[in-house]
Protein backbone atom coordinates (compact mmCIF):
# COMPACT_ATOMS: atom_id res chain seq x y z
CA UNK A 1 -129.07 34.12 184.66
CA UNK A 2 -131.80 31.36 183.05
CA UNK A 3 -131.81 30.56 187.23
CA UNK A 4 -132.39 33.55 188.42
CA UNK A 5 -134.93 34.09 185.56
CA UNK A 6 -136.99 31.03 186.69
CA UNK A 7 -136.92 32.03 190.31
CA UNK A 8 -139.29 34.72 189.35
CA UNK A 9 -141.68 32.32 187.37
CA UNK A 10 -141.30 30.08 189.95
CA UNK A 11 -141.85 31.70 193.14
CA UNK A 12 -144.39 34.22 191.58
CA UNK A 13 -146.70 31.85 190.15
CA UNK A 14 -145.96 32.93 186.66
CA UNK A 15 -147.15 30.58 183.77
CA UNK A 16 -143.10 28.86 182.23
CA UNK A 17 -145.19 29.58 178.79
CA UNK A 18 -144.92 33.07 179.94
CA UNK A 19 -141.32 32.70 178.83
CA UNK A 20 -142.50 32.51 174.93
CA UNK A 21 -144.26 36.15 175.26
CA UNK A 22 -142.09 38.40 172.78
CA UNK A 23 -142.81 40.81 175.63
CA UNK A 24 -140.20 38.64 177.94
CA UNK A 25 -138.19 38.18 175.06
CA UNK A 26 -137.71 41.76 174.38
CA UNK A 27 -137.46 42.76 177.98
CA UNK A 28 -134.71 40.24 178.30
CA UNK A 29 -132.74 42.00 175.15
CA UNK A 30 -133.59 45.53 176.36
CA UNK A 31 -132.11 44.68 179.38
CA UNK A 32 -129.25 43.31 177.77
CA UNK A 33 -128.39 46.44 175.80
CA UNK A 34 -128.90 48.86 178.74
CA UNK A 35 -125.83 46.57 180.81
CA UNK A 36 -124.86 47.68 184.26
CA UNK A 37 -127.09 50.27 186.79
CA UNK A 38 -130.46 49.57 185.36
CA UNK A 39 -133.19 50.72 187.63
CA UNK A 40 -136.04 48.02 187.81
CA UNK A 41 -139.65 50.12 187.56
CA UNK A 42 -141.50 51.02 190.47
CA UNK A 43 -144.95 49.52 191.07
CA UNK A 44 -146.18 52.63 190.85
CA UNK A 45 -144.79 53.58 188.00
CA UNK A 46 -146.17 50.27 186.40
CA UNK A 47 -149.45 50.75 187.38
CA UNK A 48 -149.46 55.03 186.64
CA UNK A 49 -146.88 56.04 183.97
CA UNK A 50 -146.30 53.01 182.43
CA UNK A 51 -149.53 51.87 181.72
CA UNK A 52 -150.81 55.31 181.03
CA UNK A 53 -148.32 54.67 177.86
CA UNK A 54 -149.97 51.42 176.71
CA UNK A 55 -153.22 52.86 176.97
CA UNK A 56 -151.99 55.27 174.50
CA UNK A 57 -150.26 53.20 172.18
CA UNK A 58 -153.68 50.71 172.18
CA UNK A 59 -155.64 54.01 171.47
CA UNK A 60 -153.71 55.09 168.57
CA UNK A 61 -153.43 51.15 167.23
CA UNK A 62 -157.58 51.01 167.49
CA UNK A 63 -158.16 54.47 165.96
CA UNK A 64 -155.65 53.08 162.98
CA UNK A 65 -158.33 49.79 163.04
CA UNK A 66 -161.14 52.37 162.82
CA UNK A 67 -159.44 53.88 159.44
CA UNK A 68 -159.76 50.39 158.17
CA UNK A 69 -162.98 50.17 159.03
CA UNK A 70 -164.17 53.26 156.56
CA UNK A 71 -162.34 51.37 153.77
CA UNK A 72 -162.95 47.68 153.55
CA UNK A 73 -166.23 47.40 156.02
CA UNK A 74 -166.16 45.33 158.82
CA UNK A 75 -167.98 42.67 161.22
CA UNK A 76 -169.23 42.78 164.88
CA UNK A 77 -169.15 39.91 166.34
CA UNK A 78 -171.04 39.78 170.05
CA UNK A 79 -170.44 36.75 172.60
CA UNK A 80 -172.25 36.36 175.79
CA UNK A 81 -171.07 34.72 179.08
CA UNK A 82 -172.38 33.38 182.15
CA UNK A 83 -170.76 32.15 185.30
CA UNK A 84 -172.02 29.85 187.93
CA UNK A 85 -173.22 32.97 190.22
CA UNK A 86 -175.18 34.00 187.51
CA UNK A 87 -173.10 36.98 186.69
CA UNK A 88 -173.64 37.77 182.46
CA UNK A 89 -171.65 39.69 180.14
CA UNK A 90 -171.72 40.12 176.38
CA UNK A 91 -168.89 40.83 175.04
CA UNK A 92 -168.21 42.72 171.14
CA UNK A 93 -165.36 42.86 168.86
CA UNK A 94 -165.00 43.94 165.50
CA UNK A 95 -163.57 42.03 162.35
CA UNK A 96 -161.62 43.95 159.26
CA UNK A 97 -159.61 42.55 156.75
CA UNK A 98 -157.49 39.81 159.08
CA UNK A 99 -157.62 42.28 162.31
CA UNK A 100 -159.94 41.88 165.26
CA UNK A 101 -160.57 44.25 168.21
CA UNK A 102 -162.16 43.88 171.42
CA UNK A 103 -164.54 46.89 171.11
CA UNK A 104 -166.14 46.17 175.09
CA UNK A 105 -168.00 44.40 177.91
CA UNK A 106 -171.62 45.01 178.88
CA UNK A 107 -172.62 43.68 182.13
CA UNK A 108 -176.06 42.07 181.69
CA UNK A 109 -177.01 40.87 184.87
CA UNK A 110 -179.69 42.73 185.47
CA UNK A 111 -181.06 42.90 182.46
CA UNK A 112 -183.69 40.43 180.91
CA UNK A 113 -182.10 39.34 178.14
CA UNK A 114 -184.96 39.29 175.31
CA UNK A 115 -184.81 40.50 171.83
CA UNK A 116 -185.59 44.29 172.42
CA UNK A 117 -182.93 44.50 175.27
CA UNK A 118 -180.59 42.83 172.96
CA UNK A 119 -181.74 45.15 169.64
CA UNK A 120 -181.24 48.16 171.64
CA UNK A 121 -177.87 47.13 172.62
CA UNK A 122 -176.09 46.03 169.10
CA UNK A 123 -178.07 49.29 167.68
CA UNK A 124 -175.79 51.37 169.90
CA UNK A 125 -172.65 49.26 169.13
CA UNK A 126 -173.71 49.78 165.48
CA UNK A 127 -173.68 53.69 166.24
CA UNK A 128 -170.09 53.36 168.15
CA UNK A 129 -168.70 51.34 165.08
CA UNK A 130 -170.22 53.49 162.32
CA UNK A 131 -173.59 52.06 160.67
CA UNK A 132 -171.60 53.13 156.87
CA UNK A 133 -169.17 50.64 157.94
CA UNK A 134 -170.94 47.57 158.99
CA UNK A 135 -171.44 44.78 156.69
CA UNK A 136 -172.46 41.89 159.19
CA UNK A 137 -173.30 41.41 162.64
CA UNK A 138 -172.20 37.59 163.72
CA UNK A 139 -174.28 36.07 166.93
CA UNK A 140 -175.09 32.98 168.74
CA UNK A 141 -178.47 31.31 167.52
CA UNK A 142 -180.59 32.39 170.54
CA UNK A 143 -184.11 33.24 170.17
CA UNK A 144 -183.74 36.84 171.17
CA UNK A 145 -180.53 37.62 168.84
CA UNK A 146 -181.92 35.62 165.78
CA UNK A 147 -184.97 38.11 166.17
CA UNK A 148 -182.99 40.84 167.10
CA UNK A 149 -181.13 40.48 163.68
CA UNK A 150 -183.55 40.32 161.60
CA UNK A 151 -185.36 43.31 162.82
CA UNK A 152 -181.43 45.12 162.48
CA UNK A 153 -181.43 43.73 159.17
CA UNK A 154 -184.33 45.61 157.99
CA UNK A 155 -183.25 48.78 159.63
CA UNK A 156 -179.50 49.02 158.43
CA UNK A 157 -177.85 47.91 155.47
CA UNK A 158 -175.68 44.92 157.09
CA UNK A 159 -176.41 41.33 157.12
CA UNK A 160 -177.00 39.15 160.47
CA UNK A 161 -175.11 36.32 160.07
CA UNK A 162 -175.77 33.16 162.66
CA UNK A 163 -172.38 31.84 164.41
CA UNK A 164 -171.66 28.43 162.15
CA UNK A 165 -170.03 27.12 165.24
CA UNK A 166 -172.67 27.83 167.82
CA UNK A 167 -175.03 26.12 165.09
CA UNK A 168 -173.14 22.77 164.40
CA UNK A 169 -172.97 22.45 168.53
CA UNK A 170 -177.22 22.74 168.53
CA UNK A 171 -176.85 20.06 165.95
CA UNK A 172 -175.14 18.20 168.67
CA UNK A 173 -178.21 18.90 171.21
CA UNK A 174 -180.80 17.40 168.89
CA UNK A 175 -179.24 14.90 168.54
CA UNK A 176 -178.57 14.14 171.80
CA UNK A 177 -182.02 14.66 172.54
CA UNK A 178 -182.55 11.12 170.86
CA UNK A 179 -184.13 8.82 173.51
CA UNK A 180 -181.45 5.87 172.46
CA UNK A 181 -178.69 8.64 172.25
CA UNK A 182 -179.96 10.21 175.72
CA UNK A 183 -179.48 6.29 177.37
CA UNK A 184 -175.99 5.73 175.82
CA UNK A 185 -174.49 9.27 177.71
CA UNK A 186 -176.52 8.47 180.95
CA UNK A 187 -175.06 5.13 181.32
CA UNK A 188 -171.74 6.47 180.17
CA UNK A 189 -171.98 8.98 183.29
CA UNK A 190 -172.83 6.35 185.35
CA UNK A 191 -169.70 4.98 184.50
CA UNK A 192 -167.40 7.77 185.30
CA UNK A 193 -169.33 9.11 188.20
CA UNK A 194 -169.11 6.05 189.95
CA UNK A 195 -165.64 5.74 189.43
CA UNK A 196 -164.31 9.19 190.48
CA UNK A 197 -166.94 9.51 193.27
CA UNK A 198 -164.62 6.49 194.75
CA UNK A 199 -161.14 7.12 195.63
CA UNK A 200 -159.77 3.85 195.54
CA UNK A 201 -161.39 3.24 192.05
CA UNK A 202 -160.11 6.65 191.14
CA UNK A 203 -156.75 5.59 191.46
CA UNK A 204 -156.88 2.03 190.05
CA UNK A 205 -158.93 3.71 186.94
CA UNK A 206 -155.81 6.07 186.55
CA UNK A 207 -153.43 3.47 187.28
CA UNK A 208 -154.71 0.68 184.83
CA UNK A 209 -156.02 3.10 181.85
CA UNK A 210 -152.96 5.55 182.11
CA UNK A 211 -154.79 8.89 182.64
CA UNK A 212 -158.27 10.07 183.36
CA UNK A 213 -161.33 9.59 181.38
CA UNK A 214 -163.12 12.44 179.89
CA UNK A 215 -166.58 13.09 181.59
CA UNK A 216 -169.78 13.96 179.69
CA UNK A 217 -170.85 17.08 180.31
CA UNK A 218 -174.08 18.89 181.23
CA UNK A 219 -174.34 21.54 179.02
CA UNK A 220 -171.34 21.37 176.14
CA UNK A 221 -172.97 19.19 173.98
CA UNK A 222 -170.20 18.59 171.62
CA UNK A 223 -168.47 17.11 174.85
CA UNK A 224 -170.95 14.53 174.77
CA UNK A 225 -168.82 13.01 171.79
CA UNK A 226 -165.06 13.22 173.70
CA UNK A 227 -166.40 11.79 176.28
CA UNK A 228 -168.10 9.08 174.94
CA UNK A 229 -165.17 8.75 172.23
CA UNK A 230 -162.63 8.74 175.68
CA UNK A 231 -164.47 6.12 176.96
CA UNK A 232 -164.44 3.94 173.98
CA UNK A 233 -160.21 4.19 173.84
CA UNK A 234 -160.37 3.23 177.25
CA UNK A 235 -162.78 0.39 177.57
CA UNK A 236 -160.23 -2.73 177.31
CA UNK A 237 -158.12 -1.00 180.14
CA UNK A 238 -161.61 -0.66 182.25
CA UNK A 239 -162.66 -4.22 181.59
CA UNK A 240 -158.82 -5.34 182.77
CA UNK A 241 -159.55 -3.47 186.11
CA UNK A 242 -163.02 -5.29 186.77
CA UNK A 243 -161.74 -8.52 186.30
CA UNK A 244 -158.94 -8.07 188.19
CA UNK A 245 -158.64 -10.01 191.85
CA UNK A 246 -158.32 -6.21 193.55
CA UNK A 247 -161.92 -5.22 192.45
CA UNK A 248 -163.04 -8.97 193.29
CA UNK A 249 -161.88 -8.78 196.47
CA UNK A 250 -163.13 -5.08 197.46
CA UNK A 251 -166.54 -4.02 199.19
CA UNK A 252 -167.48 -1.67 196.34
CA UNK A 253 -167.64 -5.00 194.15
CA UNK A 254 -170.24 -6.66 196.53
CA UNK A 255 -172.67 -3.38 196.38
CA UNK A 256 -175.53 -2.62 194.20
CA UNK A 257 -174.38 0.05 192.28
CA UNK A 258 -170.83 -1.72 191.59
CA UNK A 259 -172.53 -5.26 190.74
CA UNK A 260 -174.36 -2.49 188.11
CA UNK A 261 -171.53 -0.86 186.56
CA UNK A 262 -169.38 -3.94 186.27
CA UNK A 263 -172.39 -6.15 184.15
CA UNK A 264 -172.70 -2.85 181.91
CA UNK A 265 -169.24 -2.93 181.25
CA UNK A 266 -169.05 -6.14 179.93
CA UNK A 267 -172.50 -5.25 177.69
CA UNK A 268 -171.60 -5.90 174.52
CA UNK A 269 -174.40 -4.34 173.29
CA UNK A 270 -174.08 -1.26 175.12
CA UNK A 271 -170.41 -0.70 173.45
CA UNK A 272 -171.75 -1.55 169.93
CA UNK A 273 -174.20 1.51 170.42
CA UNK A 274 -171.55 3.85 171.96
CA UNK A 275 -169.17 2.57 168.98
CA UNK A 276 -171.97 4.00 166.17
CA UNK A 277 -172.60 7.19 168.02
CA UNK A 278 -169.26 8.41 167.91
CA UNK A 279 -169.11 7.48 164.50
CA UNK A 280 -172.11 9.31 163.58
CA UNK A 281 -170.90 12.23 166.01
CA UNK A 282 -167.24 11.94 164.65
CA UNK A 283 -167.63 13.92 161.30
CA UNK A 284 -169.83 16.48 163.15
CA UNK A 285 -167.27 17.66 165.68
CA UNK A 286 -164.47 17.90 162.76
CA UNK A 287 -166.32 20.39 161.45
CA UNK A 288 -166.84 22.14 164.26
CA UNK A 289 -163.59 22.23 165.04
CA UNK A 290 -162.39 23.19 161.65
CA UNK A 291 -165.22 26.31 161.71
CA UNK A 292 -164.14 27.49 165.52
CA UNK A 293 -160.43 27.36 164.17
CA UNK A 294 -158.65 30.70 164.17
CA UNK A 295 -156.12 30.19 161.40
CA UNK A 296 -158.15 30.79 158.63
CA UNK A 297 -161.49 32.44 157.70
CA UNK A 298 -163.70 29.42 157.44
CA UNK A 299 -166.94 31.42 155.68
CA UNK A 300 -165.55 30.56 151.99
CA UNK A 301 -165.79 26.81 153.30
CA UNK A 302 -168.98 26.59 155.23
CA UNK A 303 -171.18 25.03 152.19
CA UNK A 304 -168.46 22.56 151.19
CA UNK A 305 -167.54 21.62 154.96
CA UNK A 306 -171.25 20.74 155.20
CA UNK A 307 -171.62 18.31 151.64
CA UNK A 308 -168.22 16.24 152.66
CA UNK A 309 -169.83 15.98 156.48
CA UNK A 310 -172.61 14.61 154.76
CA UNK A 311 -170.97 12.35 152.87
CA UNK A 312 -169.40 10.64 155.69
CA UNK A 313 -172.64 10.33 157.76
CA UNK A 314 -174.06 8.39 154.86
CA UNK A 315 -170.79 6.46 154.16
CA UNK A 316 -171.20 5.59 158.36
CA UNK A 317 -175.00 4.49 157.57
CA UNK A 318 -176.51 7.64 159.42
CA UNK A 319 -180.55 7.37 159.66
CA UNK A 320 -183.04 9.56 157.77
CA UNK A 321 -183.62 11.17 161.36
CA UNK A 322 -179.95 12.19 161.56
CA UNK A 323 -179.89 14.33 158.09
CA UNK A 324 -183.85 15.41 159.09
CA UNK A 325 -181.96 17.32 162.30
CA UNK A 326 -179.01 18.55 159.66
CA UNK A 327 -181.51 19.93 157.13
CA UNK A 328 -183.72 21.69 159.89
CA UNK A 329 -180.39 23.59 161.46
CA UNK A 330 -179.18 24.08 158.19
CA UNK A 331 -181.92 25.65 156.76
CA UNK A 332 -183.15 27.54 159.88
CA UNK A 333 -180.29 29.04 160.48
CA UNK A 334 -177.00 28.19 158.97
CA UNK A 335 -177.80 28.48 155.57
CA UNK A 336 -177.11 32.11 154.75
CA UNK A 337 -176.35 34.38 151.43
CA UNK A 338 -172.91 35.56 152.45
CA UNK A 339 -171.91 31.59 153.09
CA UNK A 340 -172.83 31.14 149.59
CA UNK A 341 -171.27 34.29 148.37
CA UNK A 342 -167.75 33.39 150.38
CA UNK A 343 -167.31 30.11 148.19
């Protein structure tokens, strides 16, 4: 049976973590109490009668959310995407007392995306949702939605609340707008790119270190830091390979670019100033992952989470121009009466 099972995950590309889904697990029982003769569904009846019934059941669960709603308030939260062909969508969901729900999807694409477009757009959500029920709107930090809540703000009575996440991660961009910060993550990309735009020193990389490196990326700032911090566990393994005969005796050591990476490597200097950034990025990015988690509400915590990161940046000797970036965020944006009112 567990054979036959896995035939079906393997041969139709299905996920094996699939196999944790209490959906499969109660499929697997149903079938089990039906026994013998049990007719598998149609396709057609999957995609028709079947999931007319889920629509249904979703329907009634939402419309149970909406009672909620009415009672205890709730929170829209919006979330915008873009892709590489430039296609955008914002997507909303709305928060109440430990339940969310995706509310829906607005293509943006052709839309310019400035603070009336977006005011227009949460007003209506607002409508869909109820304005009596609305307590906060939650957005990223842009321009257009920091104005766009304010002006909401003075229409309805709900708070706009900045996303603490989306705010600790701008943090990350000025700082990484830091001219000696800026040279650290260029060299560090010099690094990698030279390495995996070269096969051969692909593969000796992977074989010597154990695994890939993580590369710093062009937009994710808070990537900046695991790839710099990836780096830094691997730089022992990376000095191994360029001192080994099989880089010696290959052509990429006798060209410009590898003579290049290989004295950087063994800059002392350089690795001293990678060393501090990550430990003045370190206590930033545990915060940020401790206010993107989704096992707890982390609004009671957001003034305390800020005083301990603080703490560590001065027990790492962070610079005046460090907390100067901190204080500007926090006070620009971050800082906000509901934070204070959650702890």
């Amino acid at each position: 049976m567990g054979r036959l099972i896995s035939k079906f995950f393997i041969y139709e590309s299905v996920a094996p973590v699939k196999a944790k889904s209490h959906h499969f697990k109660n499929m697997i029982i149903g079938a089990q109490q039906a026994g013998m003769g049990i007719e598998p569904p149609s396709p057609f009846d999957i995609k028709n009668k079947y999931l007319e019934m889920e629509y249904r059941d979703m329907e009634a669960y939402v419309n149970q959310q909406r009672e909620k709603w009415k009672t205890y308030g709730c929170t829209i939260m919006s979330d915008g995407w873009t892709g590489p062909t430039k296609l955008s969508i914002i997507n909303f969901m709305v928060y109440s007392k430990g339940s969310m729900v995706f509310l829906k999807s607005v293509g943006a694409s052709n839309y310019i995306k400035d603070h009336k477009y977006i005011y227009d757009l949460l007003k209506t959500v607002i409508k869909e949702v109820g304005k009596e029920n609305v307590v906060q709107i939650v957005t990223d930090n842009g321009s257009a939605f920091m104005k766009a809540g304010k002006q909401l703000m003075k229409k309805y009575n709900l708070y706009w609340t900045p996303c603490a996440a989306h705010c600790i991660d701008l943090i990350f961009e000025d700082i990484g707008k830091r001219p000696s910060v800026i040279e650290v993550i260029n060299n560090a990309r010099k690094i990698t790119n030279f390495i995996y735009n070269h096969g051969w020193l692909l593969a000796q990389m992977r074989l010597y270190c154990g695994g890939d490196i993580v590369r710093p990326g062009a937009t994710r700032f808070a990537t900046n830091y695991i790839a710099l911090d990836s780096l830094l566990k691997k730089r022992v393994d990376l000095k191994k390979l360029f001192m080994s005969d099989d880089w010696a005796q290959h052509k990429l050591s006798r060209t410009k670019h590898g003579r290049e990476l290989e004295q950087l490597l063994f800059d002392h200097a350089y690795w001293d100033r990678m060393t501090n950034i990550v430990s003045l990025y370190e206590p930033l990015y545990v915060v940020l992952r401790l206010m993107d988690s989704e096992v707890v509400p982390t609004m009671p915590f957001v003034y305390e989470l800020m005083h301990v990161m603080k703490t560590n940046l001065t027990r790492q000797g962070a610079g005046d121009w460090m907390f100067k970036i901190i204080q500007d965020r926090w006070e620009k944006t971050l800082k906000h009466p509901l934070h204070a009112a959650g702890t």
